[in-house]
C-alpha atoms as a PDB file:
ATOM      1  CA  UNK A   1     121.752 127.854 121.935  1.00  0.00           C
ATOM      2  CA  UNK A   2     118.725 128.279 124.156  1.00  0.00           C
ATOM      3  CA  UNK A   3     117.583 125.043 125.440  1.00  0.00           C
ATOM      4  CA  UNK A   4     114.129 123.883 125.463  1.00  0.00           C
ATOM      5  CA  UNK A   5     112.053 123.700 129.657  1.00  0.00           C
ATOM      6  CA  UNK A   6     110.863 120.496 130.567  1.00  0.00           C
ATOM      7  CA  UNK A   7     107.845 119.729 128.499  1.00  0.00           C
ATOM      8  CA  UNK A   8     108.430 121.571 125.685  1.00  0.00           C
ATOM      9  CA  UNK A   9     110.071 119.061 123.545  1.00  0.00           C
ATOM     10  CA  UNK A  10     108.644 117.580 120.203  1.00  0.00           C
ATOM     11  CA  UNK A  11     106.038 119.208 117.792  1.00  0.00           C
ATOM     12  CA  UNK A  12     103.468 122.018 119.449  1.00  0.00           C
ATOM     13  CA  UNK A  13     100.225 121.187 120.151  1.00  0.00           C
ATOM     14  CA  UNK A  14      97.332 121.759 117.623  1.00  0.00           C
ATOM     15  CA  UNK A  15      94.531 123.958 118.471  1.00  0.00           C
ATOM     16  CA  UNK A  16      91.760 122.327 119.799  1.00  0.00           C
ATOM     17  CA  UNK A  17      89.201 122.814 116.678  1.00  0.00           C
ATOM     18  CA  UNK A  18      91.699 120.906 114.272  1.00  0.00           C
ATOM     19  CA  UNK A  19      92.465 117.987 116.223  1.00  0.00           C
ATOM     20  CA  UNK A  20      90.902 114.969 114.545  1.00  0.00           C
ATOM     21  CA  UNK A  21      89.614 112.570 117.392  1.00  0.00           C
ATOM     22  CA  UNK A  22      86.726 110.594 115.627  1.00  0.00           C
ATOM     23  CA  UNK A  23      87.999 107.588 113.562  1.00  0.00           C
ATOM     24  CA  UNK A  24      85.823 105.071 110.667  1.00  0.00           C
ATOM     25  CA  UNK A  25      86.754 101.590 110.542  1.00  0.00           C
ATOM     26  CA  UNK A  26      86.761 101.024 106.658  1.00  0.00           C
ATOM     27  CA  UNK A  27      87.173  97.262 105.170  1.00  0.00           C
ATOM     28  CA  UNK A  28      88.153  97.145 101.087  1.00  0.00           C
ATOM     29  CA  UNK A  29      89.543  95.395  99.038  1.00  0.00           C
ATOM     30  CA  UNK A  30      92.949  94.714  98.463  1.00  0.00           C
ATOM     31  CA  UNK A  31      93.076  96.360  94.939  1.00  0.00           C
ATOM     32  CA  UNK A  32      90.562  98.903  96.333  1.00  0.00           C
ATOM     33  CA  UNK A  33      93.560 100.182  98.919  1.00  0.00           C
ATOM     34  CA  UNK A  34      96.054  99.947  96.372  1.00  0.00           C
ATOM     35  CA  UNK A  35      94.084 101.826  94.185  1.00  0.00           C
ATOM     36  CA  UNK A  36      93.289 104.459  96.398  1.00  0.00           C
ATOM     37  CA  UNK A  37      97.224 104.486  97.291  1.00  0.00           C
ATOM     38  CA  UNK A  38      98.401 104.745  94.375  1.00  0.00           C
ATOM     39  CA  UNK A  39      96.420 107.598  93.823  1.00  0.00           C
ATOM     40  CA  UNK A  40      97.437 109.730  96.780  1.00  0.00           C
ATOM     41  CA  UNK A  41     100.667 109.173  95.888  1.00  0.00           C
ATOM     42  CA  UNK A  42      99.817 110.784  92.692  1.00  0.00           C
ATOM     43  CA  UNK A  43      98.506 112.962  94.640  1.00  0.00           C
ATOM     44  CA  UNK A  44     101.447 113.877  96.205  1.00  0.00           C
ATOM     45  CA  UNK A  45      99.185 113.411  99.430  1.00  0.00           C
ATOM     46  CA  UNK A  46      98.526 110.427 102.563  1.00  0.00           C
ATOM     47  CA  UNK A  47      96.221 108.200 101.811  1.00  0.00           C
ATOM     48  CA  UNK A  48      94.304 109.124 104.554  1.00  0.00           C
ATOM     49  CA  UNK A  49      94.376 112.457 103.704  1.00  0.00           C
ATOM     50  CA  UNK A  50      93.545 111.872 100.359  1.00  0.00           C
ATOM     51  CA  UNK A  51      90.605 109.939 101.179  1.00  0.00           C
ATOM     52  CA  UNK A  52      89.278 112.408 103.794  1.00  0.00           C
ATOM     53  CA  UNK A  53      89.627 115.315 100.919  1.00  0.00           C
ATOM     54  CA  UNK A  54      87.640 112.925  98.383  1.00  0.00           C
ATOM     55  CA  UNK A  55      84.797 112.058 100.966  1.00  0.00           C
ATOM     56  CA  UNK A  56      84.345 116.165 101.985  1.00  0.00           C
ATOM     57  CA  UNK A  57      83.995 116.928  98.569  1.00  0.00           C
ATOM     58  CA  UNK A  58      81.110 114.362  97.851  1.00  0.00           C
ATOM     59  CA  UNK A  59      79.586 114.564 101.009  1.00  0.00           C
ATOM     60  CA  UNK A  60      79.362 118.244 100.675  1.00  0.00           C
ATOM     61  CA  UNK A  61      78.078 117.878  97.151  1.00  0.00           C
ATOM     62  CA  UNK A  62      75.287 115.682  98.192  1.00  0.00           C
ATOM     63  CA  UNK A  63      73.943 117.175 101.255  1.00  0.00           C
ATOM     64  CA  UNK A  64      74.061 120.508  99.045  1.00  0.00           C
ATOM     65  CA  UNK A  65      72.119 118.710  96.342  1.00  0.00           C
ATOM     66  CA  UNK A  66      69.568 117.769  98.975  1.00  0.00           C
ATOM     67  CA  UNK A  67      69.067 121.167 100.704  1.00  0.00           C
ATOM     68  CA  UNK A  68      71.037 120.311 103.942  1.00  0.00           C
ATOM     69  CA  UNK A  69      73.283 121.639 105.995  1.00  0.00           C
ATOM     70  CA  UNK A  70      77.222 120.803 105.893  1.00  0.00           C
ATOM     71  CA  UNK A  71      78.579 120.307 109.262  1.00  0.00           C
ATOM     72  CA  UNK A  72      81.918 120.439 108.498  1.00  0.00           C
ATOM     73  CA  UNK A  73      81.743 123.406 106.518  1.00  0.00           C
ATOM     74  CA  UNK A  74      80.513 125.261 109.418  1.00  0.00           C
ATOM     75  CA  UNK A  75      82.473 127.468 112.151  1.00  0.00           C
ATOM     76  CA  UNK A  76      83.522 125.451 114.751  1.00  0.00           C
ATOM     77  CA  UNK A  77      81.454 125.899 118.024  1.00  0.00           C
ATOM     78  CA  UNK A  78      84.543 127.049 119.952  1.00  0.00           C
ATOM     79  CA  UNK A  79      84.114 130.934 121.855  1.00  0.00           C
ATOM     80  CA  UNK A  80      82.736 132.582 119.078  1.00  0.00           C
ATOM     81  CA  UNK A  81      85.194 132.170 116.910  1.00  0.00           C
ATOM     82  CA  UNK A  82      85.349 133.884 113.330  1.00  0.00           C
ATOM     83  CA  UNK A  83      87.487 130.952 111.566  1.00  0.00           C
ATOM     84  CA  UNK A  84      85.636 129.271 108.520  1.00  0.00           C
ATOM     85  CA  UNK A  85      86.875 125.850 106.996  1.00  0.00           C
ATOM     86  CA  UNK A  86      87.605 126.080 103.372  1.00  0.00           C
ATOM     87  CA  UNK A  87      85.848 124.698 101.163  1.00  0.00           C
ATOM     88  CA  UNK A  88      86.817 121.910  98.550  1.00  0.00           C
ATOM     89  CA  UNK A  89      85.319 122.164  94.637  1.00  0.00           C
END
């Protein structure tokens, strides 16, 4: 069994373009967060997955509905690359 050189233990890194760095400070309600919980578990998802998912699709649905760009449905600015985020609907 071929083992691993010295810093290449643990999970690889992501690429640069999907690593999430910025961060919202949210307050709710405590049956607001259960709510949302219990429906990313429904979900089959983490909650803050799930919530990210719900507030692309709405965001992107209302800056559409107002003739303006979505940045996060755009081609990350990263050496030209081709690579297109999916879009949610």
């Amino acid at each position: 069994m071929k083992t691993p050189k010295k810093g290449e233990r643990g999970r690889p890194r992501k690429r640069a373009e999907s690593v999430k760095s910025e961060s919202i400070l949210l307050r709710l309600e405590a049956r607001e967060k259960q709510g949302f919980s219990a429906a990313a578990e429904v979900a089959g998802a983490p909650m803050a997955v799930w919530i990210r998912e719900r507030l692309r699709l709405v965001a992107a649905r209302e800056l559409e509905a107002a003739g303006q760009r979505v940045p996060f449905l755009e081609p990350p600015a990263t050496n030209g690359g081709s690579a297109r985020h999916g879009r949610e609907g």
